[in-house]
PDB file of N, CA and C in Angstrom:
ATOM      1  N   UNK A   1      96.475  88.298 261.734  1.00  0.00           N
ATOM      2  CA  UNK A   1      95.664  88.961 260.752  1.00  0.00           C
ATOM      3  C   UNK A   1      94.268  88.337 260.802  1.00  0.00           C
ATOM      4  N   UNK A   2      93.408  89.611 260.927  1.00  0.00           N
ATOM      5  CA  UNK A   2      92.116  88.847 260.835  1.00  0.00           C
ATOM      6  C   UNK A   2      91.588  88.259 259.457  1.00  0.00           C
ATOM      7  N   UNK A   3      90.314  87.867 259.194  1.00  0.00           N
ATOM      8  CA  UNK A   3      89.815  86.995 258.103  1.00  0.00           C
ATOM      9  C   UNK A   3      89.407  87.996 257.187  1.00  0.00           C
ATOM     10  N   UNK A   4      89.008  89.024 257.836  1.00  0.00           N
ATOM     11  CA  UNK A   4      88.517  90.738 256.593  1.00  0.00           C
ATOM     12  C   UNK A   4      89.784  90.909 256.222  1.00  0.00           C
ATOM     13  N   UNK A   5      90.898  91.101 256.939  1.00  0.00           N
ATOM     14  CA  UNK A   5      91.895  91.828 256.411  1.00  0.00           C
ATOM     15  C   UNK A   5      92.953  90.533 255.249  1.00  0.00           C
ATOM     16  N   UNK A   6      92.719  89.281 255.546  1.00  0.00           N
ATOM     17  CA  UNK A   6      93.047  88.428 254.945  1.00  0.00           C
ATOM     18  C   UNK A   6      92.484  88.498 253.533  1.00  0.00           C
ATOM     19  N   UNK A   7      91.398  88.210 253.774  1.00  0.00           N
ATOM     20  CA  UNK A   7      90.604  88.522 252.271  1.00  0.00           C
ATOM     21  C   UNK A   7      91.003  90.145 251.327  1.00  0.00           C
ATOM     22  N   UNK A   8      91.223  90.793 251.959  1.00  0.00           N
ATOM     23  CA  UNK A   8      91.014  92.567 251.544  1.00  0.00           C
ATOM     24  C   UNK A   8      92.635  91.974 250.800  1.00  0.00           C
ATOM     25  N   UNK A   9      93.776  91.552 251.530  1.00  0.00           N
ATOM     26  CA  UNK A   9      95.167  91.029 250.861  1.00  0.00           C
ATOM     27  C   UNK A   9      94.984  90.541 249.774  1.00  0.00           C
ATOM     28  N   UNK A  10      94.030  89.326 249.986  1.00  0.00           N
ATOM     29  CA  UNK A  10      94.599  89.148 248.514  1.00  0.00           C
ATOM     30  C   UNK A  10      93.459  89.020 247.412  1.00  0.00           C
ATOM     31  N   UNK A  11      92.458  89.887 247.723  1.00  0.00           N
ATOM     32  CA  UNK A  11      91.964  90.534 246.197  1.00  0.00           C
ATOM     33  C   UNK A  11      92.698  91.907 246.467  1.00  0.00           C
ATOM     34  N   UNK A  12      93.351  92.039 246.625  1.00  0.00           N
ATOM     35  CA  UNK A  12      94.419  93.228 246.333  1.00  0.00           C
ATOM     36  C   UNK A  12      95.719  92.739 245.696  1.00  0.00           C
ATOM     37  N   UNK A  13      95.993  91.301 246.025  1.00  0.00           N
ATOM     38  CA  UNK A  13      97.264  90.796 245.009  1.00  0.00           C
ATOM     39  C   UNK A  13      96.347  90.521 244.189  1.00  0.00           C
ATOM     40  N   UNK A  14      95.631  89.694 243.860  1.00  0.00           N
ATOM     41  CA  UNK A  14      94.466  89.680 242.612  1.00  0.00           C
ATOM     42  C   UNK A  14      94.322  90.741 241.265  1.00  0.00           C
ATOM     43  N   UNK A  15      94.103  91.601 242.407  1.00  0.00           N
ATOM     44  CA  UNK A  15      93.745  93.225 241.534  1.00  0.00           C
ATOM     45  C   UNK A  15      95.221  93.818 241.226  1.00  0.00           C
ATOM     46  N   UNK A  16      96.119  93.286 241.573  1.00  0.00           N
ATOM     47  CA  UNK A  16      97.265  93.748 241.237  1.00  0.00           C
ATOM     48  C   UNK A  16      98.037  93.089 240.325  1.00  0.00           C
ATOM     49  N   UNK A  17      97.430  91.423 240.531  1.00  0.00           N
ATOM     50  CA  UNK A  17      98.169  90.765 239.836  1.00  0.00           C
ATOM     51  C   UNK A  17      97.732  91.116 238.171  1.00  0.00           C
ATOM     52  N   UNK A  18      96.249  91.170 238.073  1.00  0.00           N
ATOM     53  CA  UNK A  18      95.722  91.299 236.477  1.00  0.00           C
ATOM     54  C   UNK A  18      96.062  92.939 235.532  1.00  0.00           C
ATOM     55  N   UNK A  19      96.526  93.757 237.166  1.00  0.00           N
ATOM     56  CA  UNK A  19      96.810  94.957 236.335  1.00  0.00           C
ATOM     57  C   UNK A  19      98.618  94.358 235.592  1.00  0.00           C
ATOM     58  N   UNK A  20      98.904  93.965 236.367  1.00  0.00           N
ATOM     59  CA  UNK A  20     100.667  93.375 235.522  1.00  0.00           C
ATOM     60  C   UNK A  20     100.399  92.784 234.763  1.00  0.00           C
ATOM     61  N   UNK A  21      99.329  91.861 234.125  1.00  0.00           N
ATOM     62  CA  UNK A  21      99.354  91.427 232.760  1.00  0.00           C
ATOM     63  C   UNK A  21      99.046  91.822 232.064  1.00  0.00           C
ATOM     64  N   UNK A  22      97.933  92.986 232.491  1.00  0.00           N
ATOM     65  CA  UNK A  22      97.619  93.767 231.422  1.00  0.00           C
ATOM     66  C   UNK A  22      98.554  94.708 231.177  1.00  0.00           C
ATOM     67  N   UNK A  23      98.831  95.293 231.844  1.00  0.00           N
ATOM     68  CA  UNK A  23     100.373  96.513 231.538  1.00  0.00           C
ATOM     69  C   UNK A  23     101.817  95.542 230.519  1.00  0.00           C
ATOM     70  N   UNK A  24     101.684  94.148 230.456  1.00  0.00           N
ATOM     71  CA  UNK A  24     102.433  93.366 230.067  1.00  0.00           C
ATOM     72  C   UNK A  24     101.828  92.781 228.398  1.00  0.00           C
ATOM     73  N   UNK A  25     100.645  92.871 228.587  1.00  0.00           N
ATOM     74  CA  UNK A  25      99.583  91.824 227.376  1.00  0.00           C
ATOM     75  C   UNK A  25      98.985  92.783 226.285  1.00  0.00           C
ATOM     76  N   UNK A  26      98.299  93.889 227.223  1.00  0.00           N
ATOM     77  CA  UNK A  26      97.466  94.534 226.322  1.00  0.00           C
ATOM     78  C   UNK A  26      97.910  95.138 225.074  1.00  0.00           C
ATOM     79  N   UNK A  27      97.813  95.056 223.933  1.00  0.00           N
ATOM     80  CA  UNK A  27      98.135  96.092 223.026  1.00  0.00           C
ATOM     81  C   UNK A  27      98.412  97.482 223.303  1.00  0.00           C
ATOM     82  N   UNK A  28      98.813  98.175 222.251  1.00  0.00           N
ATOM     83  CA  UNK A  28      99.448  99.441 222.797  1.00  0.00           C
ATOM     84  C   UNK A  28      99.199 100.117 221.865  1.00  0.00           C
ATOM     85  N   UNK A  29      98.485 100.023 220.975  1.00  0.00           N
ATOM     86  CA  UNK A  29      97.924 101.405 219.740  1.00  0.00           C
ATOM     87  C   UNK A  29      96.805 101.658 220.285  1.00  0.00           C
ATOM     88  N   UNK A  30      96.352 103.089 219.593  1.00  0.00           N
ATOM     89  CA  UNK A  30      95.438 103.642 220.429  1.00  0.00           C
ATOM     90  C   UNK A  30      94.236 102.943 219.544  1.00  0.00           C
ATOM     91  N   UNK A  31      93.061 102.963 219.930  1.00  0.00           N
ATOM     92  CA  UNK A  31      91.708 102.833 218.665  1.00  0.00           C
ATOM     93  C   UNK A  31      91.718 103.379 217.669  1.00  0.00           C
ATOM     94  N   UNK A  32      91.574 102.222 217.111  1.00  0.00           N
ATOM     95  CA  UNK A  32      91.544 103.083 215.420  1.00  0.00           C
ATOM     96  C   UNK A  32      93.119 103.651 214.447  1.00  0.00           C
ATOM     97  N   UNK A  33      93.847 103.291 215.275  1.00  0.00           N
ATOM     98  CA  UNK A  33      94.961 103.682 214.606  1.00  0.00           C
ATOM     99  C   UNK A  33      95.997 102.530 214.273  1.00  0.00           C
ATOM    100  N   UNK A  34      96.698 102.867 213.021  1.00  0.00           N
ATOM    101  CA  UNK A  34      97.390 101.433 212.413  1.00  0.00           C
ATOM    102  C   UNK A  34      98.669 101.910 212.570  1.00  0.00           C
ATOM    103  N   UNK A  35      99.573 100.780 213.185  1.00  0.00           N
ATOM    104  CA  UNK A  35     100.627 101.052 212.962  1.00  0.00           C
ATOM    105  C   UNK A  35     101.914 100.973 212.116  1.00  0.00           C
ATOM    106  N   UNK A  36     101.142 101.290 210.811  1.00  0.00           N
ATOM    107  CA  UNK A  36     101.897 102.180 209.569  1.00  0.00           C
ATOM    108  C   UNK A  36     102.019 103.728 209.856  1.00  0.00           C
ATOM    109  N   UNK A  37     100.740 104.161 210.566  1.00  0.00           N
ATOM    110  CA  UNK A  37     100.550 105.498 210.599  1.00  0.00           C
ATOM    111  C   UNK A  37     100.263 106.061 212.244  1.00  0.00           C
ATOM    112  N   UNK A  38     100.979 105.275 212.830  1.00  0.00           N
ATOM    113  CA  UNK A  38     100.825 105.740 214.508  1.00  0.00           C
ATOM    114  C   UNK A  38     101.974 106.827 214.697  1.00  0.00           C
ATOM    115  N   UNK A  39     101.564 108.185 215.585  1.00  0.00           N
ATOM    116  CA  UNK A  39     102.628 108.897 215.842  1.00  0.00           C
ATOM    117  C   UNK A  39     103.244 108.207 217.064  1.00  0.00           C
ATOM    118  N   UNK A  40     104.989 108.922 216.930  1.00  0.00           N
ATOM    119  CA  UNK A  40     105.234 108.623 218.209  1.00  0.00           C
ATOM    120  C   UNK A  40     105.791 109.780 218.699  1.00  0.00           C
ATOM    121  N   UNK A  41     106.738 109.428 219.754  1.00  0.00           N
ATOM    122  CA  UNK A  41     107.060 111.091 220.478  1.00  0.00           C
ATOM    123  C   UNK A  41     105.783 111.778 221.306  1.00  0.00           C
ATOM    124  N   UNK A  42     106.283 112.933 221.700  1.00  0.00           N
ATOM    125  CA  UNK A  42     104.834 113.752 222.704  1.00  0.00           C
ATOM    126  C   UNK A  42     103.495 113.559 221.628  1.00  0.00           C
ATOM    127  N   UNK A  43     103.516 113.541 220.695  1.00  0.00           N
ATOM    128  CA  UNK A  43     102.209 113.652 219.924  1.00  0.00           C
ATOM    129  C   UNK A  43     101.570 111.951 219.999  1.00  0.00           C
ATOM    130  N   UNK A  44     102.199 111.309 219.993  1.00  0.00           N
ATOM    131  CA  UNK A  44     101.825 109.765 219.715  1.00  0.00           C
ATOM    132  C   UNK A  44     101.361 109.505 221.124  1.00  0.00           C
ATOM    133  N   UNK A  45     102.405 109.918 222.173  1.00  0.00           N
ATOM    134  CA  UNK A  45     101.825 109.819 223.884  1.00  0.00           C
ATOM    135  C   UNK A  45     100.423 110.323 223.796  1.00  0.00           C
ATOM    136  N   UNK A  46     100.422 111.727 223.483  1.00  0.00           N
ATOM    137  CA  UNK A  46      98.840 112.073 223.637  1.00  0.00           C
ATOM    138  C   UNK A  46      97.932 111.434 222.962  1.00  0.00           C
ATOM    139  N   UNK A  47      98.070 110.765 221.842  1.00  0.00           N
ATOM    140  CA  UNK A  47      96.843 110.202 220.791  1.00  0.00           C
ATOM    141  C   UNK A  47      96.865 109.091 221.682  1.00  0.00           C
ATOM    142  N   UNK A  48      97.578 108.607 222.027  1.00  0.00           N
ATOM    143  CA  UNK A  48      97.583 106.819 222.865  1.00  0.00           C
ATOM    144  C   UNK A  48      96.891 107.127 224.293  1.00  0.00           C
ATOM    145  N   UNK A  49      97.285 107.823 224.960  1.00  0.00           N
ATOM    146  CA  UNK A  49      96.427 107.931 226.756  1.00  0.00           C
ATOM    147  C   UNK A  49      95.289 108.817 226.203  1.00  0.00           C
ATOM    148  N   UNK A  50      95.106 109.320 225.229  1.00  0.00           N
ATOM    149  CA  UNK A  50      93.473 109.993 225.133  1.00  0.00           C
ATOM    150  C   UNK A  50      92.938 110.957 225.969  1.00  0.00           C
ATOM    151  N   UNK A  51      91.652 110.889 226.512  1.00  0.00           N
ATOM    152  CA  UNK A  51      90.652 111.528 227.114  1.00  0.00           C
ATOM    153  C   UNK A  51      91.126 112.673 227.024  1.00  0.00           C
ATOM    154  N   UNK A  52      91.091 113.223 225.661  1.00  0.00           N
ATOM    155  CA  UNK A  52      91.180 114.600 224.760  1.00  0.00           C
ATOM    156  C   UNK A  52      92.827 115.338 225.347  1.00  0.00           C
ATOM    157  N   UNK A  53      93.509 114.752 225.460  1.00  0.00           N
ATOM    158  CA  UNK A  53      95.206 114.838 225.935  1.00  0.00           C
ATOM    159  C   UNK A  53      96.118 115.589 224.734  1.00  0.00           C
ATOM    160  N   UNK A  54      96.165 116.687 224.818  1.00  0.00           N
ATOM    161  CA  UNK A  54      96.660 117.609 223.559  1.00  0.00           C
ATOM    162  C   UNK A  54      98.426 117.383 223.825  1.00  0.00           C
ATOM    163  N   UNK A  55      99.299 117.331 222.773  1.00  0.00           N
ATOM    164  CA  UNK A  55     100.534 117.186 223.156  1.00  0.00           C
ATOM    165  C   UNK A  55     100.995 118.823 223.740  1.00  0.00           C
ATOM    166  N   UNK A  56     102.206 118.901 224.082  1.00  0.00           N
ATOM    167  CA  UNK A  56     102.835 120.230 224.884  1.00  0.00           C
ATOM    168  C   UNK A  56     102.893 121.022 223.287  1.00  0.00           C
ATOM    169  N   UNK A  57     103.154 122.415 223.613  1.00  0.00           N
ATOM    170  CA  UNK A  57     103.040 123.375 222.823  1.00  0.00           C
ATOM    171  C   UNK A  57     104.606 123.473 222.160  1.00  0.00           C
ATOM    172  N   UNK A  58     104.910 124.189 221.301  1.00  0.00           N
ATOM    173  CA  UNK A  58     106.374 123.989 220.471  1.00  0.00           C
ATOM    174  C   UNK A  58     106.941 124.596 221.621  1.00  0.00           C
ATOM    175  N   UNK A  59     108.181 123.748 221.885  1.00  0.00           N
ATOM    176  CA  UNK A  59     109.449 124.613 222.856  1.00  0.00           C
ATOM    177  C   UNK A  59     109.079 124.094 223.998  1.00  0.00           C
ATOM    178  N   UNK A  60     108.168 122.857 224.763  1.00  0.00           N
ATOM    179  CA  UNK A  60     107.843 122.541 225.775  1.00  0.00           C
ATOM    180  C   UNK A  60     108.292 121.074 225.844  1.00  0.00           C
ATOM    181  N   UNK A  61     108.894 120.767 226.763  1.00  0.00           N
ATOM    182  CA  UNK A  61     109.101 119.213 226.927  1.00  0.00           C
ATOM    183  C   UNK A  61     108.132 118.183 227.436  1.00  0.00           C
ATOM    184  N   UNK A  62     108.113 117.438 226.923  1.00  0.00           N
ATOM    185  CA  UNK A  62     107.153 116.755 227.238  1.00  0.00           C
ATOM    186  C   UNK A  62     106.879 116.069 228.787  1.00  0.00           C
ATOM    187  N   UNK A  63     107.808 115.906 229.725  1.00  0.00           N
ATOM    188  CA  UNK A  63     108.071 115.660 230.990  1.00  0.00           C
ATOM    189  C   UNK A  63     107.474 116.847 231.655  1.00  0.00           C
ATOM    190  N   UNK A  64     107.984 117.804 230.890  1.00  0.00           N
ATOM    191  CA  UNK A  64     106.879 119.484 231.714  1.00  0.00           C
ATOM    192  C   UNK A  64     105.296 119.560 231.405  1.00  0.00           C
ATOM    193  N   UNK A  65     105.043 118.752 230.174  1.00  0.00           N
ATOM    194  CA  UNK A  65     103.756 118.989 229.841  1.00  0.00           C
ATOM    195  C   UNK A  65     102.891 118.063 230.749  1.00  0.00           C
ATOM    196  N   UNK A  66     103.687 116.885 230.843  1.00  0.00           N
ATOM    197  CA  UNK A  66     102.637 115.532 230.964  1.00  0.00           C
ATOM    198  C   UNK A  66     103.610 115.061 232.433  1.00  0.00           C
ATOM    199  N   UNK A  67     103.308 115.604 233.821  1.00  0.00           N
ATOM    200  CA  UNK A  67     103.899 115.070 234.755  1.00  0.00           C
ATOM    201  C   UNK A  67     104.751 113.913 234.769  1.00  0.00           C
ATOM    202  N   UNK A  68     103.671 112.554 234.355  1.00  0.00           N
ATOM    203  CA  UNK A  68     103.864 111.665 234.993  1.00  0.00           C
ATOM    204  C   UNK A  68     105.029 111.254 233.733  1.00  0.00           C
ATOM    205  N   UNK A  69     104.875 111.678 232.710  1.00  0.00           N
ATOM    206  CA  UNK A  69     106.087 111.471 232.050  1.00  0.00           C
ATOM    207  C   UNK A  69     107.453 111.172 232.496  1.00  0.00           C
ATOM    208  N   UNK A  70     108.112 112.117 233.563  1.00  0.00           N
ATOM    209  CA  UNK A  70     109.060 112.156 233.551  1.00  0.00           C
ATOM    210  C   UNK A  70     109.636 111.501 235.183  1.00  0.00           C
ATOM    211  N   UNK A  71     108.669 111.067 235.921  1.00  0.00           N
ATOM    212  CA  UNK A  71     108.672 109.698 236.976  1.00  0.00           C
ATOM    213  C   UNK A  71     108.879 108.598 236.022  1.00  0.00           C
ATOM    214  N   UNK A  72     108.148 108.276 234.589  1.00  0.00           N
ATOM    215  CA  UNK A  72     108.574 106.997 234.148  1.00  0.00           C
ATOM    216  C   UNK A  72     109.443 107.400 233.596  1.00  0.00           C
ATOM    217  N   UNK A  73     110.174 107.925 232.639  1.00  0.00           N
ATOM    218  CA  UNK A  73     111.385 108.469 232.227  1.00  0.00           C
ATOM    219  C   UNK A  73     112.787 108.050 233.323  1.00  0.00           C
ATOM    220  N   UNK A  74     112.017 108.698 234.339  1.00  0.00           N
ATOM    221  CA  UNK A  74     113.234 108.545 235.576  1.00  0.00           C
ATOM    222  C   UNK A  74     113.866 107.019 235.949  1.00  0.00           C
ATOM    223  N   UNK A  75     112.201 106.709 236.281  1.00  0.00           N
ATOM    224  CA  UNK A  75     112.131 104.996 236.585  1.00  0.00           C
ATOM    225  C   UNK A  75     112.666 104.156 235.699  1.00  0.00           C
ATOM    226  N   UNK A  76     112.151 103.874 234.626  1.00  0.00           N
ATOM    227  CA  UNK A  76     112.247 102.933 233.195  1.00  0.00           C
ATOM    228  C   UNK A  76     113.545 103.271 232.800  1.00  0.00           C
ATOM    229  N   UNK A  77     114.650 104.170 233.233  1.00  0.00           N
ATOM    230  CA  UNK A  77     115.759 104.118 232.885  1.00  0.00           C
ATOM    231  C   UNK A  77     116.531 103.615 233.870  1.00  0.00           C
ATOM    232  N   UNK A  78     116.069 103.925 235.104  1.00  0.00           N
ATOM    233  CA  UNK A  78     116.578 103.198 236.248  1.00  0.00           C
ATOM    234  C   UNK A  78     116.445 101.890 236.677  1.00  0.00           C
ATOM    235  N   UNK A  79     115.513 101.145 235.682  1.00  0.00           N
ATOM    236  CA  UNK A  79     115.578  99.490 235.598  1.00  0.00           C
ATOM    237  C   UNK A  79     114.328  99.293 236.356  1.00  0.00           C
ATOM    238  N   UNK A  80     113.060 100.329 236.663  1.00  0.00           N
ATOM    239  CA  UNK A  80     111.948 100.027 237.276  1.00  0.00           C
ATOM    240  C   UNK A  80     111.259  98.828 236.437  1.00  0.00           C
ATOM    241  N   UNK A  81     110.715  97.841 236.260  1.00  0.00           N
ATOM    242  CA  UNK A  81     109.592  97.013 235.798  1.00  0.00           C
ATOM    243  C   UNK A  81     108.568  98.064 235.483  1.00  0.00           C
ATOM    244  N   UNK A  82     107.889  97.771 234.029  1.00  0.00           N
ATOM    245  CA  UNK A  82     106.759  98.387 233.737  1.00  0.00           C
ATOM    246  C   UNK A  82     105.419  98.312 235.111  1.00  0.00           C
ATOM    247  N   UNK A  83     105.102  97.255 235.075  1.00  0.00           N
ATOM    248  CA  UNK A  83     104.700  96.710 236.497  1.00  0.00           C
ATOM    249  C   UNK A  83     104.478  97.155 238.120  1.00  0.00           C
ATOM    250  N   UNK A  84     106.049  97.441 238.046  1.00  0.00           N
ATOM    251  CA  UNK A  84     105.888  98.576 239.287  1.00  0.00           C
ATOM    252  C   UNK A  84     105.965  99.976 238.954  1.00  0.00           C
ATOM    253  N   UNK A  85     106.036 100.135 237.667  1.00  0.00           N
ATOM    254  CA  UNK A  85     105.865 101.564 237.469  1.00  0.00           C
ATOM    255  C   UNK A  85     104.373 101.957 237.773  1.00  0.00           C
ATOM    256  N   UNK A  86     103.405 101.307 237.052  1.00  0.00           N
ATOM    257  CA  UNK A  86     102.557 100.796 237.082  1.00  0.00           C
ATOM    258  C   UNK A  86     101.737 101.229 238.649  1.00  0.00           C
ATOM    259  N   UNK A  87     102.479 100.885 239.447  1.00  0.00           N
ATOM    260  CA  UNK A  87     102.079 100.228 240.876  1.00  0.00           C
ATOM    261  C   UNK A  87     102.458 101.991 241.537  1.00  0.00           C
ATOM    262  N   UNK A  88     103.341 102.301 240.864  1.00  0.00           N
ATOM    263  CA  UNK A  88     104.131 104.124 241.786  1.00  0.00           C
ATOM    264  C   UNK A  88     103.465 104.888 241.135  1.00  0.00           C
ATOM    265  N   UNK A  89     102.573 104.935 240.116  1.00  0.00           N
ATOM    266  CA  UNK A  89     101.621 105.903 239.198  1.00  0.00           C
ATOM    267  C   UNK A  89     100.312 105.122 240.304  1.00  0.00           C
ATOM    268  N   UNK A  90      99.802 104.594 240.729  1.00  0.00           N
ATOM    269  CA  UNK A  90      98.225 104.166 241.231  1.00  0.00           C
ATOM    270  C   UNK A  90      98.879 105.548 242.818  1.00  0.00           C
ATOM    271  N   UNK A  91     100.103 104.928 243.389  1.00  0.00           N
ATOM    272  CA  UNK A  91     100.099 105.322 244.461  1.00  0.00           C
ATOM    273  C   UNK A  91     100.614 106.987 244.662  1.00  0.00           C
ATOM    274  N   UNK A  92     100.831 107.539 243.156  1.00  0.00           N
ATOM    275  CA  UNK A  92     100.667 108.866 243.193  1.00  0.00           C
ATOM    276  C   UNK A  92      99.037 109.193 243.192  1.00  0.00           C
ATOM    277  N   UNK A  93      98.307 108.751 242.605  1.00  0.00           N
ATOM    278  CA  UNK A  93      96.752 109.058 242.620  1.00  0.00           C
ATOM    279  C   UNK A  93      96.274 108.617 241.352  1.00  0.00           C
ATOM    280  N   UNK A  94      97.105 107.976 240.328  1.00  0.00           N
ATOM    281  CA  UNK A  94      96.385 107.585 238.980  1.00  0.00           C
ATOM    282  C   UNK A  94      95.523 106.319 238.975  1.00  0.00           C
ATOM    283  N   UNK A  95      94.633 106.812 238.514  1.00  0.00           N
ATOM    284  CA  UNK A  95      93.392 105.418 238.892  1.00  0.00           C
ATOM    285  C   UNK A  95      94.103 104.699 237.559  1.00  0.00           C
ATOM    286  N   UNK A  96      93.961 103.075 238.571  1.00  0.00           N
ATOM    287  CA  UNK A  96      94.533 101.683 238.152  1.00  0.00           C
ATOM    288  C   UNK A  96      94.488 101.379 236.234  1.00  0.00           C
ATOM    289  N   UNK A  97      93.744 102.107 235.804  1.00  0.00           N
ATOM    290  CA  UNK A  97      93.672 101.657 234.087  1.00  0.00           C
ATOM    291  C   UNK A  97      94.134 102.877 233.646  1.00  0.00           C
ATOM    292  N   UNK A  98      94.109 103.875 234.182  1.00  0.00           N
ATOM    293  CA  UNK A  98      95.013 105.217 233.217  1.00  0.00           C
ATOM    294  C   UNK A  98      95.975 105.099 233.542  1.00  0.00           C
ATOM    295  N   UNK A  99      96.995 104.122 234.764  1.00  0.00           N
ATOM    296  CA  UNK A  99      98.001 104.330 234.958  1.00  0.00           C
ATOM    297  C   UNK A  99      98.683 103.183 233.731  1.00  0.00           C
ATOM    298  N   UNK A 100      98.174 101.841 233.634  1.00  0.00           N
ATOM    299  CA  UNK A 100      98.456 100.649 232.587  1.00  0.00           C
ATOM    300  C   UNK A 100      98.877 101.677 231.545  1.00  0.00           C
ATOM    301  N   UNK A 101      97.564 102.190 230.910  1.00  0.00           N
ATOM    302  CA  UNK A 101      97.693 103.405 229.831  1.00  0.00           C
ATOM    303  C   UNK A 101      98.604 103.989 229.485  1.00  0.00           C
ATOM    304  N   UNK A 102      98.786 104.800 230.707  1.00  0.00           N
ATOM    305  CA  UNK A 102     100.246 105.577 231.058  1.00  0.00           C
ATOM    306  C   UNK A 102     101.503 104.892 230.452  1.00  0.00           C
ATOM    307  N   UNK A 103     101.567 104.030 231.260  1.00  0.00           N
ATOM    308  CA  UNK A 103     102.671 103.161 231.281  1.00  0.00           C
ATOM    309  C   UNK A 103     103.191 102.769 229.854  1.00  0.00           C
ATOM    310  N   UNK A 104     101.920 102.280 228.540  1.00  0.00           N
ATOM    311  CA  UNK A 104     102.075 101.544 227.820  1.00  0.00           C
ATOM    312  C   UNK A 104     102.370 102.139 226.846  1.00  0.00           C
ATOM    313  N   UNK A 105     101.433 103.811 226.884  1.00  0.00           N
ATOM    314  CA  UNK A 105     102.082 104.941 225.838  1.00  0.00           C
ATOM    315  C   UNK A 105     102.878 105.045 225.817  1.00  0.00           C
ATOM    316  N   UNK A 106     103.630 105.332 227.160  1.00  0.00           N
ATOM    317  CA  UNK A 106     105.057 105.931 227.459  1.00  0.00           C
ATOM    318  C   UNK A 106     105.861 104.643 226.877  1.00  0.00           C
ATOM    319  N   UNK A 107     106.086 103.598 227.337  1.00  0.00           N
ATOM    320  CA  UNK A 107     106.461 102.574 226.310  1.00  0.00           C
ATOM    321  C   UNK A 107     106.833 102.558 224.692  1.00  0.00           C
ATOM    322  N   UNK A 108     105.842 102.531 224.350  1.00  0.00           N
ATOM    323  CA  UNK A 108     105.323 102.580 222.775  1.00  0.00           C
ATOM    324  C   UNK A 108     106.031 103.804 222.000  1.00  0.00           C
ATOM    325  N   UNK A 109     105.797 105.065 222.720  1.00  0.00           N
ATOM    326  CA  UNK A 109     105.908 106.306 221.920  1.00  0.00           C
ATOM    327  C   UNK A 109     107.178 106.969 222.626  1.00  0.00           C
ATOM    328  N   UNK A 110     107.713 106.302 223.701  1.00  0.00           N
ATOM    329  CA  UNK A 110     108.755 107.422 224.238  1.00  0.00           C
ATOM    330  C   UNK A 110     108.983 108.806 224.185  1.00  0.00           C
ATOM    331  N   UNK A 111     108.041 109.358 225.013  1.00  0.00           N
ATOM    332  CA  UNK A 111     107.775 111.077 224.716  1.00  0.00           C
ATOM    333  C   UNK A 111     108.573 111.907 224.724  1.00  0.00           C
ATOM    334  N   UNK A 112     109.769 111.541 225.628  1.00  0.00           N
ATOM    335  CA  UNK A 112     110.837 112.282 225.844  1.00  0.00           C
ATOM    336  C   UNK A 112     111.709 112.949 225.094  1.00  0.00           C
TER     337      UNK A 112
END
């Protein structure tokens, strides 16, 4: 292995390592919201991942509404680590902090 590709390794475990603590550390309510009065379920998922994320319409599941829902659904019951869930949401195409996001709603609010 050369010395570029050495380096490129491991600020990539680096960058991988701080997304697992944060998917592990960060809080999990959305801004501004207390949790006396946090929803959970599909409505609480959408208030928590944001960037104007409306929950599914009555009679819609939430795994149909919100893709990635139902990869962690699948995973997180199958004994995946938040972590590498984490890691299979970047490598579907979710950029590295909406996937934490992802991860932490789905956590928190269990949409399913």
């Amino acid at each position: 292995m050369n010395k570029a590709n050495a380096v490129h390794s491991l600020m990539r475990f680096i960058y991988v390592a701080a997304a697992v603590g944060m998917a592990i550390t960060v809080p999990v309510l959305p801004m501004g919201a207390s949790q006396a009065r946090a929803d959970t379920g599909a409505v609480g998922y959408a208030e928590c991942i944001g960037n104007g994320a409306k929950p599914p319409p009555p009679g819609v599941k939430a795994e149909n509404w919100f893709p990635s829902v139902h990869v962690m659904d699948t995973d997180i019951n199958g004994g995946v680590p938040p972590a590498s869930l984490v890691q299979i949401l970047v490598g579907m195409g979710v950029k590295q902090e909406d996937a934490v996001r992802q991860v932490q709603c789905f956590l928190v609010n269990q949409p399913h």
